[in-house]
C-alpha atoms as a PDB file:
ATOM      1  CA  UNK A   1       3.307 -28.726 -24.297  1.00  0.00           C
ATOM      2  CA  UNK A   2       4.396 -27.066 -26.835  1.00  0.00           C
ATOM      3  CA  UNK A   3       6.660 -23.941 -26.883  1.00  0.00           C
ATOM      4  CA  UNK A   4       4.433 -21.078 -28.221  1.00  0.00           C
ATOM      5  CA  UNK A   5       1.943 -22.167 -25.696  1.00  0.00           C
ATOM      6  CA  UNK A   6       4.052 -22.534 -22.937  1.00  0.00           C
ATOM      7  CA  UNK A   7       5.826 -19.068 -23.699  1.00  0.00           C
ATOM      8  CA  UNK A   8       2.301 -17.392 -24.161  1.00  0.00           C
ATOM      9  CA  UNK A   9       0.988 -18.428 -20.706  1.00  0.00           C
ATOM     10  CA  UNK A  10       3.915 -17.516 -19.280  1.00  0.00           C
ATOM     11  CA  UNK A  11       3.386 -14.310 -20.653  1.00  0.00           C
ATOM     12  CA  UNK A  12       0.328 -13.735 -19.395  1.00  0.00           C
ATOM     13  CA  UNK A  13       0.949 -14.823 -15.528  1.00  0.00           C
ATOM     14  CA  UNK A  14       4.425 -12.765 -15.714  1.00  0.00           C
ATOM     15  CA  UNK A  15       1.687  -9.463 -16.825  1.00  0.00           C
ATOM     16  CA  UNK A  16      -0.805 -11.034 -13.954  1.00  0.00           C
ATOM     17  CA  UNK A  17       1.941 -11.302 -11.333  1.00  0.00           C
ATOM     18  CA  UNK A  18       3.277  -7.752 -11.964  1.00  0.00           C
ATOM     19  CA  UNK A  19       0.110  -6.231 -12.090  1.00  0.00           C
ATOM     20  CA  UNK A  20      -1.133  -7.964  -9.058  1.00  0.00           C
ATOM     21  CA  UNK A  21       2.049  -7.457  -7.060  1.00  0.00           C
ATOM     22  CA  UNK A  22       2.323  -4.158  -7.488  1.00  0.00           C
ATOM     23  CA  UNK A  23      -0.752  -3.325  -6.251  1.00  0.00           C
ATOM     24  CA  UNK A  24      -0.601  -5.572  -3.592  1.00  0.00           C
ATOM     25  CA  UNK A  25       2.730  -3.801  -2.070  1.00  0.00           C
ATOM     26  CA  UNK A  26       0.849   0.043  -3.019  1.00  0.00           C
ATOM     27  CA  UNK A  27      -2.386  -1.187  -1.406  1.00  0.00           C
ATOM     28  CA  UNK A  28       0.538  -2.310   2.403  1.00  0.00           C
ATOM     29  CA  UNK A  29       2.334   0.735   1.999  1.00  0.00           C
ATOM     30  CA  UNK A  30      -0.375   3.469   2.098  1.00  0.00           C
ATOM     31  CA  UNK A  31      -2.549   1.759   4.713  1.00  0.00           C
ATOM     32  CA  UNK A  32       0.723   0.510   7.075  1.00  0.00           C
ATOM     33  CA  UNK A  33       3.569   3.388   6.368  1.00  0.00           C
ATOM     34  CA  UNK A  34       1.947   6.157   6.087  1.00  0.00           C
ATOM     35  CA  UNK A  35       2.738   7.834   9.025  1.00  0.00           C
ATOM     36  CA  UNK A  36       6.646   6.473   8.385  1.00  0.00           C
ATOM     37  CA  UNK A  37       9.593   8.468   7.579  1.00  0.00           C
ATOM     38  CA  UNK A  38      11.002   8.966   3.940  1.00  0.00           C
ATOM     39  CA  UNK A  39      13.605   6.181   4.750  1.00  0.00           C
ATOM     40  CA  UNK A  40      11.242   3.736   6.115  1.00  0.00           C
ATOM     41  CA  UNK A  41       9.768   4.415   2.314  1.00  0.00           C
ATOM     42  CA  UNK A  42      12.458   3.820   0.456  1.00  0.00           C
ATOM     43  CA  UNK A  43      13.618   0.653   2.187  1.00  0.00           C
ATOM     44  CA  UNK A  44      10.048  -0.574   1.641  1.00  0.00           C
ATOM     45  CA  UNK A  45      10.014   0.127  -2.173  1.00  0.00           C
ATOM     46  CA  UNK A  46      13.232  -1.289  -2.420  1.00  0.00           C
ATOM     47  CA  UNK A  47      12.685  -4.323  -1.312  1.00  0.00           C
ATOM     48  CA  UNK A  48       9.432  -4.784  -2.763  1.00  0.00           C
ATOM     49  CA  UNK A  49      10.514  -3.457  -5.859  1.00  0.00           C
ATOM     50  CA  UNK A  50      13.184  -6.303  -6.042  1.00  0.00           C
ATOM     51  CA  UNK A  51      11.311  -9.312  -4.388  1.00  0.00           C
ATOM     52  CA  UNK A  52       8.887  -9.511  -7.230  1.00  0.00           C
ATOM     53  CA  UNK A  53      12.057 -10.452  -9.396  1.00  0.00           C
ATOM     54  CA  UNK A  54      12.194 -14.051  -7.280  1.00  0.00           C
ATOM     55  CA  UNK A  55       8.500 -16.002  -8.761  1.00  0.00           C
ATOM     56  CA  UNK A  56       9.099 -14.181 -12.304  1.00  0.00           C
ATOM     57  CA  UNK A  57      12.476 -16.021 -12.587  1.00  0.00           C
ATOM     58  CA  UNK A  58      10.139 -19.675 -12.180  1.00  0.00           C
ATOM     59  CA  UNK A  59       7.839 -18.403 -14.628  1.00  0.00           C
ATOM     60  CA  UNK A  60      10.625 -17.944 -16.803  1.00  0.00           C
ATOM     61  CA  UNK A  61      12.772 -21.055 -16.793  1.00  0.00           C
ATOM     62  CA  UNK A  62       9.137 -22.886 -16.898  1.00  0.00           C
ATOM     63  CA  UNK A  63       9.158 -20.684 -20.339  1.00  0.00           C
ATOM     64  CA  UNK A  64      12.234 -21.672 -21.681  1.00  0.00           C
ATOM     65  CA  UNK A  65      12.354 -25.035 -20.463  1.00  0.00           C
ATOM     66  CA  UNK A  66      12.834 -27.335 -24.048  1.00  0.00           C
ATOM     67  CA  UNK A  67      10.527 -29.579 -25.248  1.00  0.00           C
ATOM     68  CA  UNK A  68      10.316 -33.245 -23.910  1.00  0.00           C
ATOM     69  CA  UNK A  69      10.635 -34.651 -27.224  1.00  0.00           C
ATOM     70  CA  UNK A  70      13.377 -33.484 -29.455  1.00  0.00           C
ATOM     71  CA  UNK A  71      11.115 -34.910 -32.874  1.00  0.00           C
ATOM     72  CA  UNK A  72       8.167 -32.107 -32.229  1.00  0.00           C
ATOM     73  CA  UNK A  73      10.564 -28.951 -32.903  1.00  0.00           C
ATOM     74  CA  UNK A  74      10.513 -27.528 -35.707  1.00  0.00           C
END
C-alpha cells in the first residue's frame, strides 16, 4: 500500500476514533457520575482524556510504517 494512502486512512480513523471516543466517555460520564463529586470528575476526565492516546499510537506507527518495497518510493 502505498504511503499517501496509508497516511490518508489513517487520518481519517485517527478523526473517527477521536470523535467517537469522546463522545463515548461524555455520553458514561453524564448518565453514571452525575451525582459524583468534583474529584470523582476530574479523575474520570483524566483518565479518559489520556487513554484515548493508547489505539491512536497503532494507528500511527501503521501510518508511518515504510513501504515493503524500497523500488516504489519515490
Amino acid at each position: 500500500m502505498p504511503v499517501r494512502l496509508r497516511k490518508l486512512i489513517g487520518m481519517i480513523a485517527l478523526i473517527v476514533l477521536v470523535v467517537l471516543y469522546a463522545l463515548i466517555a461524555t455520553t458514561v460520564a453524564t448518565y453514571r457520575l452525575a451525582e459524583s463529586p468534583w474529584w470523582v470528575h476530574l479523575l474520570y476526565f483524566l483518565v479518559t482524556g489520556l487513554l484515548w492516546i493508547l489505539p491512536a499510537m497503532f494507528i500511527i506507527r501503521w501510518m508511518e510504517r515504510p513501504e515493503s518495497d524500497p523500488q516504489r518510493e519515490r
